[in-house]
C-alpha atoms as a PDB file:
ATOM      1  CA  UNK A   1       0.000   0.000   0.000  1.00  0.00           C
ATOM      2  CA  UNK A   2       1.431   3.304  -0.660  1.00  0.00           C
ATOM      3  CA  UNK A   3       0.748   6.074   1.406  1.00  0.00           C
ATOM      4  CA  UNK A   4       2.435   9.157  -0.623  1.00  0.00           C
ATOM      5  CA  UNK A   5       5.749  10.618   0.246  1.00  0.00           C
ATOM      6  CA  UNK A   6       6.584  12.949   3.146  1.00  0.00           C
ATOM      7  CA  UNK A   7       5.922  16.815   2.900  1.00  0.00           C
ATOM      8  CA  UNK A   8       3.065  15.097  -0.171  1.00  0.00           C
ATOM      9  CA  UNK A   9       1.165  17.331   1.832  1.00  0.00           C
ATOM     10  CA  UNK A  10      -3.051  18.111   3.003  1.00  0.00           C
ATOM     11  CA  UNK A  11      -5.620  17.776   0.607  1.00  0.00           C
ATOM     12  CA  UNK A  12      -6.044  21.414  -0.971  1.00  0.00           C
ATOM     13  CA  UNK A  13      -9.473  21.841   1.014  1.00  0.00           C
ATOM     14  CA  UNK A  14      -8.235  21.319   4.302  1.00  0.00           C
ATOM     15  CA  UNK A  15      -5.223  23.155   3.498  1.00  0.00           C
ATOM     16  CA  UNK A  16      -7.237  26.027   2.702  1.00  0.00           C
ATOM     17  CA  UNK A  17      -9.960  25.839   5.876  1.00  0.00           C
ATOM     18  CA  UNK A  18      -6.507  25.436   7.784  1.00  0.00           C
ATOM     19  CA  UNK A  19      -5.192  28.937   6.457  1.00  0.00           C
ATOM     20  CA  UNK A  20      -7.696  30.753   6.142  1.00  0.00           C
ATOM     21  CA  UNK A  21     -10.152  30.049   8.787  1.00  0.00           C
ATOM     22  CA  UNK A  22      -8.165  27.891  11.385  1.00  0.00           C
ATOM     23  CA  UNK A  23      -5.307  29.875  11.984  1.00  0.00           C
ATOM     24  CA  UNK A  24      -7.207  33.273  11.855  1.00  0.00           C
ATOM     25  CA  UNK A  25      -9.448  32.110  14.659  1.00  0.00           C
ATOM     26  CA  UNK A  26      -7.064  31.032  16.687  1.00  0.00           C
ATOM     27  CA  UNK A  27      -5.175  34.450  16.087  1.00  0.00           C
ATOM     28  CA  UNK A  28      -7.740  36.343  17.251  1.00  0.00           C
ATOM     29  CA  UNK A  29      -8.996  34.057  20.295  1.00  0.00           C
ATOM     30  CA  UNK A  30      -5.774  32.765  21.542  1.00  0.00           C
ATOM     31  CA  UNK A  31      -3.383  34.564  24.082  1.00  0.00           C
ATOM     32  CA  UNK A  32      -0.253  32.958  25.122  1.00  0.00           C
ATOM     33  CA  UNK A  33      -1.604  31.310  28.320  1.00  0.00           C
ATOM     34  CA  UNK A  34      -4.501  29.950  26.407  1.00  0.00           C
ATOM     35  CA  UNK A  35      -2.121  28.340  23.915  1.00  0.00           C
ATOM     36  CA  UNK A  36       0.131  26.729  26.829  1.00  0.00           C
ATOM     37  CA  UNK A  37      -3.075  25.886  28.814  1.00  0.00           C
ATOM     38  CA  UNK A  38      -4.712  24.207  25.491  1.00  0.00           C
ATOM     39  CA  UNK A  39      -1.239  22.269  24.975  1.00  0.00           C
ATOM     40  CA  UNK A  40      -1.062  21.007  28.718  1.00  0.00           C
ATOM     41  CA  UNK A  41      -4.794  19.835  28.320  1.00  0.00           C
ATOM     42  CA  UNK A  42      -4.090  18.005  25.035  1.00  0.00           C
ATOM     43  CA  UNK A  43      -0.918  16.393  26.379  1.00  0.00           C
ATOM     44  CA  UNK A  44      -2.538  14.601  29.893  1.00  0.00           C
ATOM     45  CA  UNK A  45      -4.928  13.403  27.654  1.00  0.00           C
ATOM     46  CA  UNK A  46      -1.921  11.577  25.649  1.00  0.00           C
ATOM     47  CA  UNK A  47      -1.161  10.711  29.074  1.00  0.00           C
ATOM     48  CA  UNK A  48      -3.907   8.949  29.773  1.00  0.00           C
ATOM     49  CA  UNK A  49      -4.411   7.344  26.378  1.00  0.00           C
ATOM     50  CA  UNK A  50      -1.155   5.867  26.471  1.00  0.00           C
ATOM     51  CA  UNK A  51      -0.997   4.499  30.003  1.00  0.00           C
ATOM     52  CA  UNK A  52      -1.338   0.971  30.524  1.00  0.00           C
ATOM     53  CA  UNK A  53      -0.183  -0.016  26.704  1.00  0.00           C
ATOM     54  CA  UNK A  54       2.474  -2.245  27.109  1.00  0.00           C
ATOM     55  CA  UNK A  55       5.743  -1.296  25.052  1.00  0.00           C
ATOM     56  CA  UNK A  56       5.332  -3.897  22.087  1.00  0.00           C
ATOM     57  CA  UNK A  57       1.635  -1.787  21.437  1.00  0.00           C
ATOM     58  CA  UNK A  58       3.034   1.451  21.820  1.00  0.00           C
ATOM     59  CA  UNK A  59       5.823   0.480  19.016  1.00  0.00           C
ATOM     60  CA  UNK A  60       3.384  -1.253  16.646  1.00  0.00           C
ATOM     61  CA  UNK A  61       2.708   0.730  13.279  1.00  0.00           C
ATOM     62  CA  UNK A  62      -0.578   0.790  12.165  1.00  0.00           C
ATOM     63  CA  UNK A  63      -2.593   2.272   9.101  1.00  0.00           C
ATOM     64  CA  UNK A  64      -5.153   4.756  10.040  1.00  0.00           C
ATOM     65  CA  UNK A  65      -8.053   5.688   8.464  1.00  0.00           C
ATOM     66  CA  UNK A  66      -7.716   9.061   6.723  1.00  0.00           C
ATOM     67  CA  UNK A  67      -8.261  11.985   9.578  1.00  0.00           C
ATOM     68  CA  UNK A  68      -8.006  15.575   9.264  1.00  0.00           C
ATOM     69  CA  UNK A  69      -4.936  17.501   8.911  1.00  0.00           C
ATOM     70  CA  UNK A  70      -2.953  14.001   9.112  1.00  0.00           C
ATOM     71  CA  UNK A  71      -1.042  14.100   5.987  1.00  0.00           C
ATOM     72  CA  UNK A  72      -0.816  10.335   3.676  1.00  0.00           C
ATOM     73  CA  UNK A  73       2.152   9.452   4.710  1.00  0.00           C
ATOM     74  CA  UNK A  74       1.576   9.766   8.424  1.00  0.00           C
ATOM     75  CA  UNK A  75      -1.393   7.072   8.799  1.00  0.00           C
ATOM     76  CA  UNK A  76       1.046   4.630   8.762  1.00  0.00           C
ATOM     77  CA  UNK A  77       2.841   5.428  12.331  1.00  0.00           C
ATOM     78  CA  UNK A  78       2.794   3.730  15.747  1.00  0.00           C
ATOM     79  CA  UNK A  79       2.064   5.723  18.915  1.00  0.00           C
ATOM     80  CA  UNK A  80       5.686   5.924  19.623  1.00  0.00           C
ATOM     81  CA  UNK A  81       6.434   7.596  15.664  1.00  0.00           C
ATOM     82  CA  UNK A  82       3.358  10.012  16.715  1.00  0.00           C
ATOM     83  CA  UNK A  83       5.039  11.164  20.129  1.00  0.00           C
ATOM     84  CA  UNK A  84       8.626  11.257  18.337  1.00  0.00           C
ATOM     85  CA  UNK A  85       7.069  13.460  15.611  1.00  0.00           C
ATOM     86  CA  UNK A  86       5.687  15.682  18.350  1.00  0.00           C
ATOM     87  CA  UNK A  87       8.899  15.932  20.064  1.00  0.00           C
ATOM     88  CA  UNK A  88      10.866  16.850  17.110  1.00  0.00           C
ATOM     89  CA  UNK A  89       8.623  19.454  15.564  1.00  0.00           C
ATOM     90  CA  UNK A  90       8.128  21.160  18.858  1.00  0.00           C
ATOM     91  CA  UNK A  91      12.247  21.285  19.455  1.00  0.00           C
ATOM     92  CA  UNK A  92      11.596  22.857  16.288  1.00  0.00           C
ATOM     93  CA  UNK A  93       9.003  25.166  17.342  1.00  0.00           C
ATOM     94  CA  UNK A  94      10.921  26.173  20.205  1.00  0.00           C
ATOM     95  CA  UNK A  95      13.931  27.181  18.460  1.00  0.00           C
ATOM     96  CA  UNK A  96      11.746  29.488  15.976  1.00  0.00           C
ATOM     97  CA  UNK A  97       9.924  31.089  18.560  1.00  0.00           C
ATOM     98  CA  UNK A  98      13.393  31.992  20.243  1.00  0.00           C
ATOM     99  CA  UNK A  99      14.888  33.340  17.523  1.00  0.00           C
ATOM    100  CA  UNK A 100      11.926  35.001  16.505  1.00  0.00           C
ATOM    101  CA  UNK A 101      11.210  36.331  19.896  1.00  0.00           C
ATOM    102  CA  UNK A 102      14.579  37.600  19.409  1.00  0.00           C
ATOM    103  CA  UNK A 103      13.322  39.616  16.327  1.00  0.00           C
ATOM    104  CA  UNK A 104      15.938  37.722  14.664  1.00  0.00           C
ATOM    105  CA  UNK A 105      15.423  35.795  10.751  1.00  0.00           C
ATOM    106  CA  UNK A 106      15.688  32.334  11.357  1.00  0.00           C
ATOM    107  CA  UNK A 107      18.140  30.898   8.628  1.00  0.00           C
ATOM    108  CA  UNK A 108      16.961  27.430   8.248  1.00  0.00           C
ATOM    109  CA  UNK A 109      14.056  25.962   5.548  1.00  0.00           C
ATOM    110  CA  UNK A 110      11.416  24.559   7.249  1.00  0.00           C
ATOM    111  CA  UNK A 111      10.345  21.491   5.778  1.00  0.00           C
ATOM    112  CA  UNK A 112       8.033  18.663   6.912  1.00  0.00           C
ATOM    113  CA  UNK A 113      10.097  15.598   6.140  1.00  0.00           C
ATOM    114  CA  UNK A 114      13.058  17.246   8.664  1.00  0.00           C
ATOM    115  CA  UNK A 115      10.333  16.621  11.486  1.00  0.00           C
ATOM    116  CA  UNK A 116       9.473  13.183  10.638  1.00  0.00           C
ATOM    117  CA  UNK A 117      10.008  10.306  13.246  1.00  0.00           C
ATOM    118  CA  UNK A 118      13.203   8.018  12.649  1.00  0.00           C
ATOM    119  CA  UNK A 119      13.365   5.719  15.765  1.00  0.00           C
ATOM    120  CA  UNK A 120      10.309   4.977  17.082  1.00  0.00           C
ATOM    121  CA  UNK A 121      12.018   3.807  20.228  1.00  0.00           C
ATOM    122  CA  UNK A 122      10.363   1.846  23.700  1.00  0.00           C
ATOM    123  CA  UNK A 123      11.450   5.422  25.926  1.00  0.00           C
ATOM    124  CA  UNK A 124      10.054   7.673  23.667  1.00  0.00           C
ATOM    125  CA  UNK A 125       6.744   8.691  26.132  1.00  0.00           C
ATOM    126  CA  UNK A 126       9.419   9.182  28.400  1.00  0.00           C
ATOM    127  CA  UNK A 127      11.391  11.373  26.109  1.00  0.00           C
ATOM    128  CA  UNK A 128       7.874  13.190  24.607  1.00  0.00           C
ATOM    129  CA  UNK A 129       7.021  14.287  28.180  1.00  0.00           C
ATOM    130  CA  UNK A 130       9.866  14.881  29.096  1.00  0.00           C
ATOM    131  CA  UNK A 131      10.290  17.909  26.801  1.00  0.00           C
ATOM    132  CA  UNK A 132       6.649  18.718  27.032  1.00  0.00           C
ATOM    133  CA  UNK A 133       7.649  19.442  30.940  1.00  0.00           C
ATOM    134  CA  UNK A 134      10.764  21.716  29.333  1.00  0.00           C
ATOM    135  CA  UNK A 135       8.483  23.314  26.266  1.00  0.00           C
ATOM    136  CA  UNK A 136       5.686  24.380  29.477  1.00  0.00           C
ATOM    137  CA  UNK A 137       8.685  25.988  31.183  1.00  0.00           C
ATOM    138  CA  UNK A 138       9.762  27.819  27.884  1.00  0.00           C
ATOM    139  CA  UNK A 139       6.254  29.548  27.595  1.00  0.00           C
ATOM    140  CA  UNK A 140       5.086  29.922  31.249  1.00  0.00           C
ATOM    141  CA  UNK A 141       8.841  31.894  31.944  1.00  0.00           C
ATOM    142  CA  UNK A 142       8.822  33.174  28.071  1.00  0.00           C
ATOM    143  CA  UNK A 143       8.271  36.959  27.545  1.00  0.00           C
ATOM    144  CA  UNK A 144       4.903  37.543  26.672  1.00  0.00           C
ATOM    145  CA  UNK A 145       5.428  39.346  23.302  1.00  0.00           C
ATOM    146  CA  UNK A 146       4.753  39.327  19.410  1.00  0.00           C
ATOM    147  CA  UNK A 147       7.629  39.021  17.355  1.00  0.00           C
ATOM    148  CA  UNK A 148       7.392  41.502  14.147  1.00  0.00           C
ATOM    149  CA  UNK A 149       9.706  38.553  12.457  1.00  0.00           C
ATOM    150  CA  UNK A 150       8.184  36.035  10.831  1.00  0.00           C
ATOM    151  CA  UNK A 151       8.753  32.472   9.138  1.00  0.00           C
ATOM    152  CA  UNK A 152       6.840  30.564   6.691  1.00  0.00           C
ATOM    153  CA  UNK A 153       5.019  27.413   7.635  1.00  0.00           C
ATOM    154  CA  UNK A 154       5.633  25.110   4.427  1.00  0.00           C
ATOM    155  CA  UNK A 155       1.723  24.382   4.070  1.00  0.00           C
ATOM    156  CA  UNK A 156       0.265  27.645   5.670  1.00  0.00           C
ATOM    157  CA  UNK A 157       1.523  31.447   6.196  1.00  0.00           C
ATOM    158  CA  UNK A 158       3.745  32.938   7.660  1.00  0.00           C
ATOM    159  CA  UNK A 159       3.806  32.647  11.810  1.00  0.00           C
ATOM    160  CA  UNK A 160       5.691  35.356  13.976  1.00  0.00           C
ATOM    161  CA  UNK A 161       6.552  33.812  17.426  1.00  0.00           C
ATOM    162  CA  UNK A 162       3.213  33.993  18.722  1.00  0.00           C
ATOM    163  CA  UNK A 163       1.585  31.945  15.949  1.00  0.00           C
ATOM    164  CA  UNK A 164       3.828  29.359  16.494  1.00  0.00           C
ATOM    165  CA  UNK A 165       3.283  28.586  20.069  1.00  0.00           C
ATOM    166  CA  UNK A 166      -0.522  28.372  18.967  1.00  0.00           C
ATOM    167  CA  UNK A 167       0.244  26.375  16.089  1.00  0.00           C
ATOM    168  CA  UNK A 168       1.763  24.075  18.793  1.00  0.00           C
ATOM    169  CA  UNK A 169      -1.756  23.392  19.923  1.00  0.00           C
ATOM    170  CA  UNK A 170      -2.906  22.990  16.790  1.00  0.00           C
ATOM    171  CA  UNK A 171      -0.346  20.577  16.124  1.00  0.00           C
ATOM    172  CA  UNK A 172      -0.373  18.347  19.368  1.00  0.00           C
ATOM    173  CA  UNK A 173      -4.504  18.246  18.993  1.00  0.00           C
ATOM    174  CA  UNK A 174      -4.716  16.828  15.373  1.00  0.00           C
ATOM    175  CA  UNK A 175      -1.904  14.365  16.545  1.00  0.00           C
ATOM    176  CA  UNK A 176      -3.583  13.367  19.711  1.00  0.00           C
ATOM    177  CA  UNK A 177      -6.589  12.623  17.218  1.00  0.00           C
ATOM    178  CA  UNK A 178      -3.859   9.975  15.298  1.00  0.00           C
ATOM    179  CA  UNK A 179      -3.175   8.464  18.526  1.00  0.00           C
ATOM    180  CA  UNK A 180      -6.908   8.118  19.376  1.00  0.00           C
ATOM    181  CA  UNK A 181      -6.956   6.567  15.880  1.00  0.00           C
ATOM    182  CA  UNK A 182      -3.941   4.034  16.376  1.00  0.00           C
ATOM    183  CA  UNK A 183      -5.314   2.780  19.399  1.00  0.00           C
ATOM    184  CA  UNK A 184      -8.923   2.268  18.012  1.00  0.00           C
ATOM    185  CA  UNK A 185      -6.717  -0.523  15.392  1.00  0.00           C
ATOM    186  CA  UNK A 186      -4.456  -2.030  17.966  1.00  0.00           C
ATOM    187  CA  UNK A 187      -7.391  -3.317  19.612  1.00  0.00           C
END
């Protein structure tokens, strides 16, 4: 079965409601506290999800039905992949909201195959929360403004440093989603 290639991207329609009615919305009813509060909600649910699967489960890939906002090529990931992919686009996250915080241009391309799981390792829940704990501390201790510095998402618009924390929660909801849809196959 193939499931398209990495950074294949969204359909166009859900690209589209993401840009142009998604992120607006959240732009306008979001404040940074919201954002961390909405991200510290969506990960204890992960929390709970997750406990009691035994490691094997947790490392098993399955193929997902197709879910919003979950791009081809991700339906075929276990829990694990889904919590590695978390972790590595928010290490990304955090490094463009610093450097955009700092009203400075951040020199790397962003592209979505960079943030793609590679290991899908038996510690990763361990590693995922573990810099969920250090992301929380970023924001809660982060100052509180809104960078005139921007940087392209590769599927959306450009985000200044406030955007991206929200697109954070964004993010970490539409992948808690893929982990309510692994487990709903593993069983």
């Amino acid at each position: 079965m193939s499931l398209g290639v990495a950074g294949g991207g969204l359909p166009q329609i859900e690209r589209l409601f993401i840009k142009f009615f998604l992120v607006p919305c959240v732009r306008l009813l979001f404040t940074w506290n919201i954002g961390l509060f909405m991200i510290k909600r969506e990960v204890n649910i992960i929390k709970k999800l997750i406990e009691g699967i035994d490691e094997e489960k947790l490392q098993k890939r399955v193929v997902i039905k197709r879910a919003f906002a979950i791009e081809d090529h991700s339906r075929d990931y276990s829990i694990n992949m889904t919590l590695e992919h978390l972790r590595i686009a928010g290490t990304a996250v955090m490094a463009l909201i610093d450097t955009l915080s700092k009203e400075q241009e951040f020199p790397k391309d962003i592209t979505i195959e960079a943030v793609k799981p590679k290991e899908n390792t038996k510690d990763e829940p361990k590693k995922f929360f573990g810099f969920m704990t250090t992301y929380e501390e970023y924001i809660k201790n982060h100052k509180k403004n809104y960078s005139k510095m921007r940087k392209k998402h590769p599927w959306f618009v450009e985000f200044n440093n406030f955007d991206w924390a929200c697109f954070m929660y964004m993010h970490t909801f539409i992948h808690r989603r893929q982990i309510e849809a692994i487990i709903k196959e593993l069983k």
